[in-house]
PDB file of N, CA and C in Angstrom:
ATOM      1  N   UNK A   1      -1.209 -33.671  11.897  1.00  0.00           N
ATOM      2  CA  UNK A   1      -1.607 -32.635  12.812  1.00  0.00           C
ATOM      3  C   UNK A   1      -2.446 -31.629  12.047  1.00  0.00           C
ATOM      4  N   UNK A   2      -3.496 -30.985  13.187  1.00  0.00           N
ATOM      5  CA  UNK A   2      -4.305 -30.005  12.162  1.00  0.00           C
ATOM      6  C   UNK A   2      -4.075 -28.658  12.737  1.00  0.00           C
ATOM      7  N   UNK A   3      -4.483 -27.973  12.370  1.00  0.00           N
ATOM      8  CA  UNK A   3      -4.441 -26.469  12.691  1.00  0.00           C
ATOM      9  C   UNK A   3      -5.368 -26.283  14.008  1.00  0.00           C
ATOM     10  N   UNK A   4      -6.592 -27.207  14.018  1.00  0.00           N
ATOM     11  CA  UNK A   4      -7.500 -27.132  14.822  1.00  0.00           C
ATOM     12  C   UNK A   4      -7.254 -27.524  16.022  1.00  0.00           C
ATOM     13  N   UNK A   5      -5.852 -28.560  15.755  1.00  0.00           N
ATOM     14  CA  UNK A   5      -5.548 -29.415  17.442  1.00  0.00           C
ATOM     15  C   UNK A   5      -4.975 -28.148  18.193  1.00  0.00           C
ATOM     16  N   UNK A   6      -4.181 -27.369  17.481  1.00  0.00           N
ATOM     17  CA  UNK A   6      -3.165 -26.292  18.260  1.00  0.00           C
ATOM     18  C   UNK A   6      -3.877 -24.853  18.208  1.00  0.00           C
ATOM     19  N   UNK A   7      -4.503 -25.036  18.137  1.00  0.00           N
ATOM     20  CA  UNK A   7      -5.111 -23.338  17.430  1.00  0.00           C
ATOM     21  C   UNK A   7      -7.005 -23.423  17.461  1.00  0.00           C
ATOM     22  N   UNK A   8      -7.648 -22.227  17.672  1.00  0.00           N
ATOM     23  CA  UNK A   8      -9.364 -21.814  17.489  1.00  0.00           C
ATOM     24  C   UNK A   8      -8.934 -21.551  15.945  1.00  0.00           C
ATOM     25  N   UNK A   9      -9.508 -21.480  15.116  1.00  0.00           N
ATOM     26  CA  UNK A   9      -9.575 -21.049  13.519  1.00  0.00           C
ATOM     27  C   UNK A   9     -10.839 -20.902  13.069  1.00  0.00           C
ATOM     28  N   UNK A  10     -11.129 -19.420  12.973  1.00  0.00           N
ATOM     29  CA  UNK A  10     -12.600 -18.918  12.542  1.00  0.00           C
ATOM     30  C   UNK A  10     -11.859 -18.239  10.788  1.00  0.00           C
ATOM     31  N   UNK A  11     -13.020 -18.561  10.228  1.00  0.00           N
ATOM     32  CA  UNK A  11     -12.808 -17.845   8.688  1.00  0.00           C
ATOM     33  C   UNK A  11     -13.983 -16.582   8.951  1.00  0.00           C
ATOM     34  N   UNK A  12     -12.787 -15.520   8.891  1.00  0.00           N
ATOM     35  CA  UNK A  12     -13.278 -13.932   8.312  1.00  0.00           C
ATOM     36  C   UNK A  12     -12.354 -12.775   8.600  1.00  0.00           C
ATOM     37  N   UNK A  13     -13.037 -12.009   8.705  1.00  0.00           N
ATOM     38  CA  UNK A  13     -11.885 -10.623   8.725  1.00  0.00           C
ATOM     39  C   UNK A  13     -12.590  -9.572   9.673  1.00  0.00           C
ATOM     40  N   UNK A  14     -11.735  -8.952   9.949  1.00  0.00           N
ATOM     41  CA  UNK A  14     -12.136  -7.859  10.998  1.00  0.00           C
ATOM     42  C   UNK A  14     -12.696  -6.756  10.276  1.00  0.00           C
ATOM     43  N   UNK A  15     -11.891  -6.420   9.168  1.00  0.00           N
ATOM     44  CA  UNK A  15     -12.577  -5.133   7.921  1.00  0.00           C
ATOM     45  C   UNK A  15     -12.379  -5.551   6.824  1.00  0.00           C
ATOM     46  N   UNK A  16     -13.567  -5.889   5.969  1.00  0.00           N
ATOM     47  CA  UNK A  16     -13.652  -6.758   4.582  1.00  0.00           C
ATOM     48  C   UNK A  16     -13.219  -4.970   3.577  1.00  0.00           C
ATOM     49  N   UNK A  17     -12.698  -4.240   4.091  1.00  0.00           N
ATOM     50  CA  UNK A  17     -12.242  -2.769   3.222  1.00  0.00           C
ATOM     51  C   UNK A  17     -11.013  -2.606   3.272  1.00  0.00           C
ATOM     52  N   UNK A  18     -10.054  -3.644   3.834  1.00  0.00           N
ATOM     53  CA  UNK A  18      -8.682  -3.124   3.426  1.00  0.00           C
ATOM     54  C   UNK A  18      -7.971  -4.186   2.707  1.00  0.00           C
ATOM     55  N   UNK A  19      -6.832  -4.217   2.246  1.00  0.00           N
ATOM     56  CA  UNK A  19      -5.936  -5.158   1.727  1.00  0.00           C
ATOM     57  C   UNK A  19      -4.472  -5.343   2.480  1.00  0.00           C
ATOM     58  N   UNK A  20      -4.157  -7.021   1.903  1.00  0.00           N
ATOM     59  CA  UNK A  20      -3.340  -6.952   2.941  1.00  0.00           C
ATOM     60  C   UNK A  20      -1.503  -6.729   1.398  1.00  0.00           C
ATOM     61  N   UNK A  21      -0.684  -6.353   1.905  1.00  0.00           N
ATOM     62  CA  UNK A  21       0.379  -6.035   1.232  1.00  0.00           C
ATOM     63  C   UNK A  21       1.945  -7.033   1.447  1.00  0.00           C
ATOM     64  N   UNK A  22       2.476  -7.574   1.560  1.00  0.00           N
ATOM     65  CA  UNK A  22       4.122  -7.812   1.392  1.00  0.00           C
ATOM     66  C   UNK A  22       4.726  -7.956   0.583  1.00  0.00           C
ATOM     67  N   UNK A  23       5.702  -6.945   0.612  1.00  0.00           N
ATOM     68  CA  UNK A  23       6.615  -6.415  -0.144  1.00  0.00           C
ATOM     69  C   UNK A  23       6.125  -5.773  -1.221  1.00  0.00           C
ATOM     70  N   UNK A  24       5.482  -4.961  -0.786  1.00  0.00           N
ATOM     71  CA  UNK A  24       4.398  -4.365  -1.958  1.00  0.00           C
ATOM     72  C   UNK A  24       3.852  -5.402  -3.346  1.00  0.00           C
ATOM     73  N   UNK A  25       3.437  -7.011  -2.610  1.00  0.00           N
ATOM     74  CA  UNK A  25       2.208  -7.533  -3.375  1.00  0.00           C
ATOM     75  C   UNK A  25       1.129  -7.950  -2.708  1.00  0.00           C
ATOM     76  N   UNK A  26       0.226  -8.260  -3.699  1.00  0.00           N
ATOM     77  CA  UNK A  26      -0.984  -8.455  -3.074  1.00  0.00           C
ATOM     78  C   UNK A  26      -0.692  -9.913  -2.168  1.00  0.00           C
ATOM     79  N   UNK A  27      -1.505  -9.959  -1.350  1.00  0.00           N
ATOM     80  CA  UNK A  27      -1.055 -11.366  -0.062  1.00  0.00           C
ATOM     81  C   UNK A  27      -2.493 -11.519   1.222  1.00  0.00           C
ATOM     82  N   UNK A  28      -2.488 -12.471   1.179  1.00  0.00           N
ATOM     83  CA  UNK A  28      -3.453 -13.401   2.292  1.00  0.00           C
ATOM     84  C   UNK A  28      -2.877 -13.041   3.402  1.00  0.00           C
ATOM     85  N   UNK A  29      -3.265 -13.428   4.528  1.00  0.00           N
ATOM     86  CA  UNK A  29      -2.789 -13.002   5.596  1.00  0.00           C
ATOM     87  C   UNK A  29      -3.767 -14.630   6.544  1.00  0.00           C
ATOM     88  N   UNK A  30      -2.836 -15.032   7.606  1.00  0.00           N
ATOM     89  CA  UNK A  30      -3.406 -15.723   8.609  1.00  0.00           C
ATOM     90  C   UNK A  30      -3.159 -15.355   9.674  1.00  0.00           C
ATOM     91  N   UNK A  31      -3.784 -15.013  10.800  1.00  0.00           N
ATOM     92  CA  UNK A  31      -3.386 -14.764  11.932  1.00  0.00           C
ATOM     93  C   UNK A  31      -4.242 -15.951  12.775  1.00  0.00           C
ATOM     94  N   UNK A  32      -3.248 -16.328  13.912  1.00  0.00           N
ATOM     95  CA  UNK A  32      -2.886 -17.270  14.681  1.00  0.00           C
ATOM     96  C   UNK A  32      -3.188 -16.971  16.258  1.00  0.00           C
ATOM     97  N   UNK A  33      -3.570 -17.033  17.059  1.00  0.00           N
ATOM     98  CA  UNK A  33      -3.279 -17.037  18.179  1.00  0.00           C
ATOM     99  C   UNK A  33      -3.279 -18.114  19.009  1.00  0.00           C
ATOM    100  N   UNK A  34      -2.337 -18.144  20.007  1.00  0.00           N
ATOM    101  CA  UNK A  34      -2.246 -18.645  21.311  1.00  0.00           C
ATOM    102  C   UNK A  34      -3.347 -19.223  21.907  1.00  0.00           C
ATOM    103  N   UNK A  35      -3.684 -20.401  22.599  1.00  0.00           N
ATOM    104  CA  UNK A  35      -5.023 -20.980  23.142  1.00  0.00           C
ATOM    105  C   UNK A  35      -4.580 -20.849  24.474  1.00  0.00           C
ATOM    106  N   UNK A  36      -5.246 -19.855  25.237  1.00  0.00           N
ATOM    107  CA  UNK A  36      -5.024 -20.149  26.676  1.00  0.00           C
ATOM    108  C   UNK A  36      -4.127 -21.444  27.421  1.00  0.00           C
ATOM    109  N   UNK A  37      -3.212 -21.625  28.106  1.00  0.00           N
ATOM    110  CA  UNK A  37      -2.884 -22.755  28.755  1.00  0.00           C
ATOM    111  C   UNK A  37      -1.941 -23.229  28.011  1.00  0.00           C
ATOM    112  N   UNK A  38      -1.884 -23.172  26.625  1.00  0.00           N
ATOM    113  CA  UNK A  38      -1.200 -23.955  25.685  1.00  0.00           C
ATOM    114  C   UNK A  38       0.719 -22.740  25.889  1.00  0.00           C
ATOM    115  N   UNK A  39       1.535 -24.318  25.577  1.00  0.00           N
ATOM    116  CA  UNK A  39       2.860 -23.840  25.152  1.00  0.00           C
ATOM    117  C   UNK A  39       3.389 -23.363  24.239  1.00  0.00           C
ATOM    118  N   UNK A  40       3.817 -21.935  24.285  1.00  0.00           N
ATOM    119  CA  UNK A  40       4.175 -21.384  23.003  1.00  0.00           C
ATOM    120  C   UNK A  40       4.744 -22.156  22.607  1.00  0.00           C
ATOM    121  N   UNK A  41       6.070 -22.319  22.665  1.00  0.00           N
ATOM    122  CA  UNK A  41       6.871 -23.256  21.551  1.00  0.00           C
ATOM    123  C   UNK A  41       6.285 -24.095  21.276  1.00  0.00           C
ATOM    124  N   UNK A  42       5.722 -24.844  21.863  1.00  0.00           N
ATOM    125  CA  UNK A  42       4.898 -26.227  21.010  1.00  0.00           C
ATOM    126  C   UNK A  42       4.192 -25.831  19.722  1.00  0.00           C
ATOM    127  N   UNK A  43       3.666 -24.409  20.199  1.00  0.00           N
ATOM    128  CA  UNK A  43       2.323 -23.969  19.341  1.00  0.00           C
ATOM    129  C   UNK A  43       3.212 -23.724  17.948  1.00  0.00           C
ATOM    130  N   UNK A  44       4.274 -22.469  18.386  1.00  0.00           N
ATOM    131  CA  UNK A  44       5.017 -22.422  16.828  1.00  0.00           C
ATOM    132  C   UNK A  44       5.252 -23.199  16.426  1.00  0.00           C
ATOM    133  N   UNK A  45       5.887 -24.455  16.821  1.00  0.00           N
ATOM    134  CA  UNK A  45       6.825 -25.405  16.004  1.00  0.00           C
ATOM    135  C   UNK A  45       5.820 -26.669  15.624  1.00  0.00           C
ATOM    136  N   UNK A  46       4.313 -26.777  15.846  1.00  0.00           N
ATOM    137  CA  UNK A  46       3.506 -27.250  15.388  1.00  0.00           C
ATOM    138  C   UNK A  46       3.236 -26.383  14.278  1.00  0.00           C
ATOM    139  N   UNK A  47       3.235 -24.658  14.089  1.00  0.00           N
ATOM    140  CA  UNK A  47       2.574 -24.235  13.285  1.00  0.00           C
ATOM    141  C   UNK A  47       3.730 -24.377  12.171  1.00  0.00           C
ATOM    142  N   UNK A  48       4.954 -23.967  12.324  1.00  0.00           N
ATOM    143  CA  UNK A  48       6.160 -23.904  11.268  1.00  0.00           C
ATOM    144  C   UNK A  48       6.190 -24.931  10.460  1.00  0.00           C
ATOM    145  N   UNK A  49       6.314 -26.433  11.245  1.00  0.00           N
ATOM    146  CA  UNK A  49       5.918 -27.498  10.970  1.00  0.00           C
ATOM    147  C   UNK A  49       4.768 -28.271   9.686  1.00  0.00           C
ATOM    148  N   UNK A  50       3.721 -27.536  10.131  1.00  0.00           N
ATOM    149  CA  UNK A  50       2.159 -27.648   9.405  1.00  0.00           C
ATOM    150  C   UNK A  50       2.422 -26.750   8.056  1.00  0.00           C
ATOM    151  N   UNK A  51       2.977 -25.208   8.232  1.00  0.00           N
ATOM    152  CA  UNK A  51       3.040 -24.568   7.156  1.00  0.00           C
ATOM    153  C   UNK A  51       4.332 -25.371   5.965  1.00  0.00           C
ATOM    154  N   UNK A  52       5.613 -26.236   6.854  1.00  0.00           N
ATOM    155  CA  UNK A  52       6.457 -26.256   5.565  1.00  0.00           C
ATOM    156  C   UNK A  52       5.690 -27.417   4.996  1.00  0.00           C
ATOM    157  N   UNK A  53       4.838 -28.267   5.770  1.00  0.00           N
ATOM    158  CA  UNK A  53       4.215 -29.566   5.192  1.00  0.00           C
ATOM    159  C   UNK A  53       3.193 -28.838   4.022  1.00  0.00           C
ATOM    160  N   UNK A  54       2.269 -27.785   4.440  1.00  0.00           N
ATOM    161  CA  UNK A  54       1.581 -27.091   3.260  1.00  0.00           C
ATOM    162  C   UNK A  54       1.834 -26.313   2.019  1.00  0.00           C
ATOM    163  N   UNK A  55       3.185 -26.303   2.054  1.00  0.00           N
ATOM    164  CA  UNK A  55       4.277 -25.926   1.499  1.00  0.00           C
ATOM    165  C   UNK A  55       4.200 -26.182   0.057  1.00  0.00           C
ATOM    166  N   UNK A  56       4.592 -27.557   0.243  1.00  0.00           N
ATOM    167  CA  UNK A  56       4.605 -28.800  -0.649  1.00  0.00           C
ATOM    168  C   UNK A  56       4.040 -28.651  -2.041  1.00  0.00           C
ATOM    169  N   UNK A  57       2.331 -28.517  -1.336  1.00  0.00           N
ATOM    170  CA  UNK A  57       1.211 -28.649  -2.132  1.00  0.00           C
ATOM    171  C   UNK A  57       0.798 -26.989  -2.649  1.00  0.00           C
ATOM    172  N   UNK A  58       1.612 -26.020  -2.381  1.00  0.00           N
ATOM    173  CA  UNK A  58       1.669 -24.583  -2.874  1.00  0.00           C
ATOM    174  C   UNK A  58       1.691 -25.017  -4.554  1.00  0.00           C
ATOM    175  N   UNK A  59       1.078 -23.683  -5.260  1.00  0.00           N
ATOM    176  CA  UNK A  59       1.347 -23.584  -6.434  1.00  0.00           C
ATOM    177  C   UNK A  59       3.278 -23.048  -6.460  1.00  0.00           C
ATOM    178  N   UNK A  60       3.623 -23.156  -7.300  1.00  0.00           N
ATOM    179  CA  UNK A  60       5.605 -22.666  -8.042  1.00  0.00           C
ATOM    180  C   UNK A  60       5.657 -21.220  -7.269  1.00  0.00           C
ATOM    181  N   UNK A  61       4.367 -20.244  -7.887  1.00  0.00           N
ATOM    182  CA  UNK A  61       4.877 -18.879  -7.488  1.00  0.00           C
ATOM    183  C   UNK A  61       3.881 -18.571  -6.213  1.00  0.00           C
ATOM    184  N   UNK A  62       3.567 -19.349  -5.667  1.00  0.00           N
ATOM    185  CA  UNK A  62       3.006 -18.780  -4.183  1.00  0.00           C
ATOM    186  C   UNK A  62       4.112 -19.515  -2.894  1.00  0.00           C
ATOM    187  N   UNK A  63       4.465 -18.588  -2.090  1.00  0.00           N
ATOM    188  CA  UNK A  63       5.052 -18.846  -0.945  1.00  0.00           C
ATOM    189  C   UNK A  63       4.650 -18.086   0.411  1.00  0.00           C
ATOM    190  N   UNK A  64       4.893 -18.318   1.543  1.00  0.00           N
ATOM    191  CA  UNK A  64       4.508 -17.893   2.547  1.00  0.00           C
ATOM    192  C   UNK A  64       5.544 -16.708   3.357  1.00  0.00           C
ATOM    193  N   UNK A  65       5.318 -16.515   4.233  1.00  0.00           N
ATOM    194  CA  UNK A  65       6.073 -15.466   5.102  1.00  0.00           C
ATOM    195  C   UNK A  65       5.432 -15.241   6.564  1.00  0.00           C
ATOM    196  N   UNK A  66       6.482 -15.542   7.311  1.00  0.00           N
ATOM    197  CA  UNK A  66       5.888 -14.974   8.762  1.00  0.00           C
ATOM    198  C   UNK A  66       6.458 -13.732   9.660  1.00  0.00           C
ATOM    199  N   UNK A  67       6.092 -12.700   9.491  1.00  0.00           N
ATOM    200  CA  UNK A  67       6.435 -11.220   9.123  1.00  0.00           C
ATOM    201  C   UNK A  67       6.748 -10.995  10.956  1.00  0.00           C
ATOM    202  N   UNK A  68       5.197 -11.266  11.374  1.00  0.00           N
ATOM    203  CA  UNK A  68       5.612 -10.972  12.775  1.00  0.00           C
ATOM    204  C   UNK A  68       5.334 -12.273  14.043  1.00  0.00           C
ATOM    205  N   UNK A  69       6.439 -12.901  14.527  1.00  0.00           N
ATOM    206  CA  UNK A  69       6.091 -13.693  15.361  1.00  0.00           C
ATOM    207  C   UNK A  69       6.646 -13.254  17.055  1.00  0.00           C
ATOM    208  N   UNK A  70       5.758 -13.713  17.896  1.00  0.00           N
ATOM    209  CA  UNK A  70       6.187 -13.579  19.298  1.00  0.00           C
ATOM    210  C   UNK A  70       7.159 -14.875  20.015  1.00  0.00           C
ATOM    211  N   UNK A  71       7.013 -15.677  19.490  1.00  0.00           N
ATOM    212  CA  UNK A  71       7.401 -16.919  20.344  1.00  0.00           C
ATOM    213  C   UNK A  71       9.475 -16.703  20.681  1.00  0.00           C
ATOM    214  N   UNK A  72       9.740 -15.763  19.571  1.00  0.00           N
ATOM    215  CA  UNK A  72      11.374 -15.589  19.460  1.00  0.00           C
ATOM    216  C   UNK A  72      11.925 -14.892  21.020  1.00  0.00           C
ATOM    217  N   UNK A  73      10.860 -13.978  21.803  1.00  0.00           N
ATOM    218  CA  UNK A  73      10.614 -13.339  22.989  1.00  0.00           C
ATOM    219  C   UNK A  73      10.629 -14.479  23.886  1.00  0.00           C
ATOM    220  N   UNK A  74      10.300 -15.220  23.418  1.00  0.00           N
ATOM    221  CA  UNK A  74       9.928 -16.688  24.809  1.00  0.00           C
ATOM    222  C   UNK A  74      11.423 -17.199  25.070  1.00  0.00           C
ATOM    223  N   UNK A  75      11.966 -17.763  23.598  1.00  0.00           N
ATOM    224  CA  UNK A  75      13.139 -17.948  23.506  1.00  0.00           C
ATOM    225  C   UNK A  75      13.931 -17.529  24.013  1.00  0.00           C
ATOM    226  N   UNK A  76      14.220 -16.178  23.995  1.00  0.00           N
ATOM    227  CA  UNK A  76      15.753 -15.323  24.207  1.00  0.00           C
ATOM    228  C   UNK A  76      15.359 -15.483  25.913  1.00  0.00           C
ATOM    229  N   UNK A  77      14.059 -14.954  26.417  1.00  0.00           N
ATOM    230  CA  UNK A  77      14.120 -15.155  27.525  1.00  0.00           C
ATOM    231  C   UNK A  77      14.327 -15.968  28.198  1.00  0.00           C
ATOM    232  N   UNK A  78      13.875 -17.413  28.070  1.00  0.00           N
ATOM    233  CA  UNK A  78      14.199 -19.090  28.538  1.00  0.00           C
ATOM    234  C   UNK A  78      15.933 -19.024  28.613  1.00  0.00           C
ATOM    235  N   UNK A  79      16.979 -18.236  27.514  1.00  0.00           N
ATOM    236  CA  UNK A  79      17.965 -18.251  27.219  1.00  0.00           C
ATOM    237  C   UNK A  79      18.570 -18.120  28.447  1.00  0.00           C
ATOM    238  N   UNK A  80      17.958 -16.382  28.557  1.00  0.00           N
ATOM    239  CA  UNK A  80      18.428 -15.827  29.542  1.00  0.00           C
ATOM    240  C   UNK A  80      18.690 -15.934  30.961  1.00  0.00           C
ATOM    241  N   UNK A  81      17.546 -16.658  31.413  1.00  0.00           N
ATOM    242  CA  UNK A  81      17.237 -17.034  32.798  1.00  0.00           C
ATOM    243  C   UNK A  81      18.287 -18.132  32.609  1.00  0.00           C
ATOM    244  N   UNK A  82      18.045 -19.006  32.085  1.00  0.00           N
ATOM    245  CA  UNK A  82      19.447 -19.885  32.371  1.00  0.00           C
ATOM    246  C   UNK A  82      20.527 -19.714  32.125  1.00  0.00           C
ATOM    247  N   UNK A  83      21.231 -18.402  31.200  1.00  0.00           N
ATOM    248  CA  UNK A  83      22.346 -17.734  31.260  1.00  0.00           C
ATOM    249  C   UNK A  83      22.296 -17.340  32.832  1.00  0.00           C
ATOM    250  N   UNK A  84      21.256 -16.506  33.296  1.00  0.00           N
ATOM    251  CA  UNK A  84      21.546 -16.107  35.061  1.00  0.00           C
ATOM    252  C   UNK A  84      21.799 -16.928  35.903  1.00  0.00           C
ATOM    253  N   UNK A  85      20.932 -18.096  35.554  1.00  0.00           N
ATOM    254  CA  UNK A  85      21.358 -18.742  36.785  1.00  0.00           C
ATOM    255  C   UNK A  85      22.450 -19.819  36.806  1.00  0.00           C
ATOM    256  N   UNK A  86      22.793 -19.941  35.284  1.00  0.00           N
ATOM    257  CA  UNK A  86      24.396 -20.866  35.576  1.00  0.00           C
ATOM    258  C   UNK A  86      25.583 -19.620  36.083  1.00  0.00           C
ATOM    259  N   UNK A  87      25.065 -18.264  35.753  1.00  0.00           N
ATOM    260  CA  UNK A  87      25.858 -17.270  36.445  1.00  0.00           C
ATOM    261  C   UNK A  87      26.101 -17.041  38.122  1.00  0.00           C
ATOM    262  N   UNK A  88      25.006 -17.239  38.459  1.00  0.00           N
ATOM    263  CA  UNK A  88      24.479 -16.950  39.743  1.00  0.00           C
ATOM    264  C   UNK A  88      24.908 -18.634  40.683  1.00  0.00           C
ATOM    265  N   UNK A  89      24.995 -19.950  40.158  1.00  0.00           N
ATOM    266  CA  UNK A  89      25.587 -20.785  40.028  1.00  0.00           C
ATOM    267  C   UNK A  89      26.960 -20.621  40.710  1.00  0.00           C
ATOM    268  N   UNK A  90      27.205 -19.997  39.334  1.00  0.00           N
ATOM    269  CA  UNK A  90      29.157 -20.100  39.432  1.00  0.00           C
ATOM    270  C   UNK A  90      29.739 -18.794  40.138  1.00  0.00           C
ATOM    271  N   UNK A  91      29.057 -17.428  40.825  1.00  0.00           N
ATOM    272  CA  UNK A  91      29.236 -16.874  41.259  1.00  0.00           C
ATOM    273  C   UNK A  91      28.964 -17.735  43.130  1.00  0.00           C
ATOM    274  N   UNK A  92      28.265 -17.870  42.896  1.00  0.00           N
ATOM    275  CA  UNK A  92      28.022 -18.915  44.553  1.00  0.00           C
ATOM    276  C   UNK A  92      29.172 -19.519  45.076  1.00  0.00           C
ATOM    277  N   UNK A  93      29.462 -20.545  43.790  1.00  0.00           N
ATOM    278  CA  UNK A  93      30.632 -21.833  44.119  1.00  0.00           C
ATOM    279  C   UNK A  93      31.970 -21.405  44.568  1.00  0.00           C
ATOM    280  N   UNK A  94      32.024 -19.931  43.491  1.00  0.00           N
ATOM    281  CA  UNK A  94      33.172 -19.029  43.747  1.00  0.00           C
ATOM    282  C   UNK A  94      33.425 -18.778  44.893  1.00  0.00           C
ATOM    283  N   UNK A  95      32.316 -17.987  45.725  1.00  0.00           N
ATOM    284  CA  UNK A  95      31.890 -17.682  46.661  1.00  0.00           C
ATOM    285  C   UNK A  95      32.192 -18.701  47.766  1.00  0.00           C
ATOM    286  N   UNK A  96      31.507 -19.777  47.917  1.00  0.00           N
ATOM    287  CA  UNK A  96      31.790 -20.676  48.558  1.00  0.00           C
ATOM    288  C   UNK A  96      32.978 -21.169  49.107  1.00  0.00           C
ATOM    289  N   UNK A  97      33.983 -21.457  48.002  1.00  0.00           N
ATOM    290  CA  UNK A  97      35.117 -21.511  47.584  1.00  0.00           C
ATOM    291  C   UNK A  97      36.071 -20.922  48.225  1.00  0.00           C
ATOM    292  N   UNK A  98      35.773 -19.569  48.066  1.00  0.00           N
ATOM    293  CA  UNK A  98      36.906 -18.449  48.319  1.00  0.00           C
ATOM    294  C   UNK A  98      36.766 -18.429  50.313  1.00  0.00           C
ATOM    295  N   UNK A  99      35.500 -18.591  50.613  1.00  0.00           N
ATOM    296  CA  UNK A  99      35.510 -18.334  52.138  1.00  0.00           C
ATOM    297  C   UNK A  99      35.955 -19.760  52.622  1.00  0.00           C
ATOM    298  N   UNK A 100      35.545 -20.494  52.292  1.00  0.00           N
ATOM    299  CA  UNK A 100      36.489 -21.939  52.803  1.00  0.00           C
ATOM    300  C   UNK A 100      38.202 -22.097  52.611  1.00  0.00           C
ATOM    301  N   UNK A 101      38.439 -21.348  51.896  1.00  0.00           N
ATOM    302  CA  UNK A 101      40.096 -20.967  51.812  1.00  0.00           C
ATOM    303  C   UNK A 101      40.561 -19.966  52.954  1.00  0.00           C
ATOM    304  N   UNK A 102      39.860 -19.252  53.178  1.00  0.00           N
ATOM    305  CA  UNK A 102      39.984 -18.356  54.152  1.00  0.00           C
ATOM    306  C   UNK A 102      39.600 -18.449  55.572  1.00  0.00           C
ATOM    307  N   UNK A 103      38.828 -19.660  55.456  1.00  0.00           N
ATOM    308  CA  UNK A 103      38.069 -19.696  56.988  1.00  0.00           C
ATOM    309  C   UNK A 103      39.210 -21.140  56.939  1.00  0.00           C
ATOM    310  N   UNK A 104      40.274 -21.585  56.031  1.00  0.00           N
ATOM    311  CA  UNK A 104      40.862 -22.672  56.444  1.00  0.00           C
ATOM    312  C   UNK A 104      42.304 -22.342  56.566  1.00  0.00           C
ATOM    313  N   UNK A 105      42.535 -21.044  55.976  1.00  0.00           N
ATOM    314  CA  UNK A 105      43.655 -20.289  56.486  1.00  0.00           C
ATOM    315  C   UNK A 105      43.891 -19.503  57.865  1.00  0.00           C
ATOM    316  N   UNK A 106      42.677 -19.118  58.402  1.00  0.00           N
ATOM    317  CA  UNK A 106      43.053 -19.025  59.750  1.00  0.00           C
ATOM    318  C   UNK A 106      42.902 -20.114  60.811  1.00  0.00           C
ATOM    319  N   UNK A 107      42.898 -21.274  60.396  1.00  0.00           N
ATOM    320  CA  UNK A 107      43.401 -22.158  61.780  1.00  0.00           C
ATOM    321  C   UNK A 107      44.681 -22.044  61.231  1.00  0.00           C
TER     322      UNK A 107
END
């Protein structure tokens, strides 16, 4: 897989006057974005994927870091909605439940 299948990738910088820092050392920086249409998760876990494979071929003392990602937002939310609705689920059945006991207690 390339960077190019999941991702636009232009080489340059927005301001060739600043530097980039982590953990107070000097550091590269890649930024990534999203291709219209495309699935986040696919996109990260192609990119996580690609970076531990590039990994490999790192020099001993260079390693990577991904400081700020969005896709963890996609996650919790996907979580969530299906936390609601196995809630909303089992609040129903309850529901259901409870009036059929009652609508079978008064005959």
């Amino acid at each position: 897989m390339y960077l190019k299948d999941v991702a636009r990738v232009e080489l340059g910088k927005f301001s060739y006057a600043s530097n980039s820092y982590v953990d107070g050392k000097r550091a590269s920086y890649l930024l990534i974005y999203q291709a219209p249409g495309s699935n986040a998760l696919d996109v990260a876990k192609g990119i996580y994927d690609a970076m531990d494979n590039l990994k490999k071929s790192f020099p001993s003392d260079v390693d990577y870091v991904v400081p700020f990602e969005s896709v963890s937002v996609v996650q919790v939310s996907i979580s969530e909605v299906v936390k609601t609705l196995l809630e909303a689920l089992g609040l129903g059945n309850a529901g259901g439940i409870s009036v059929l006991c009652k609508a079978g207690g008064l005959r």
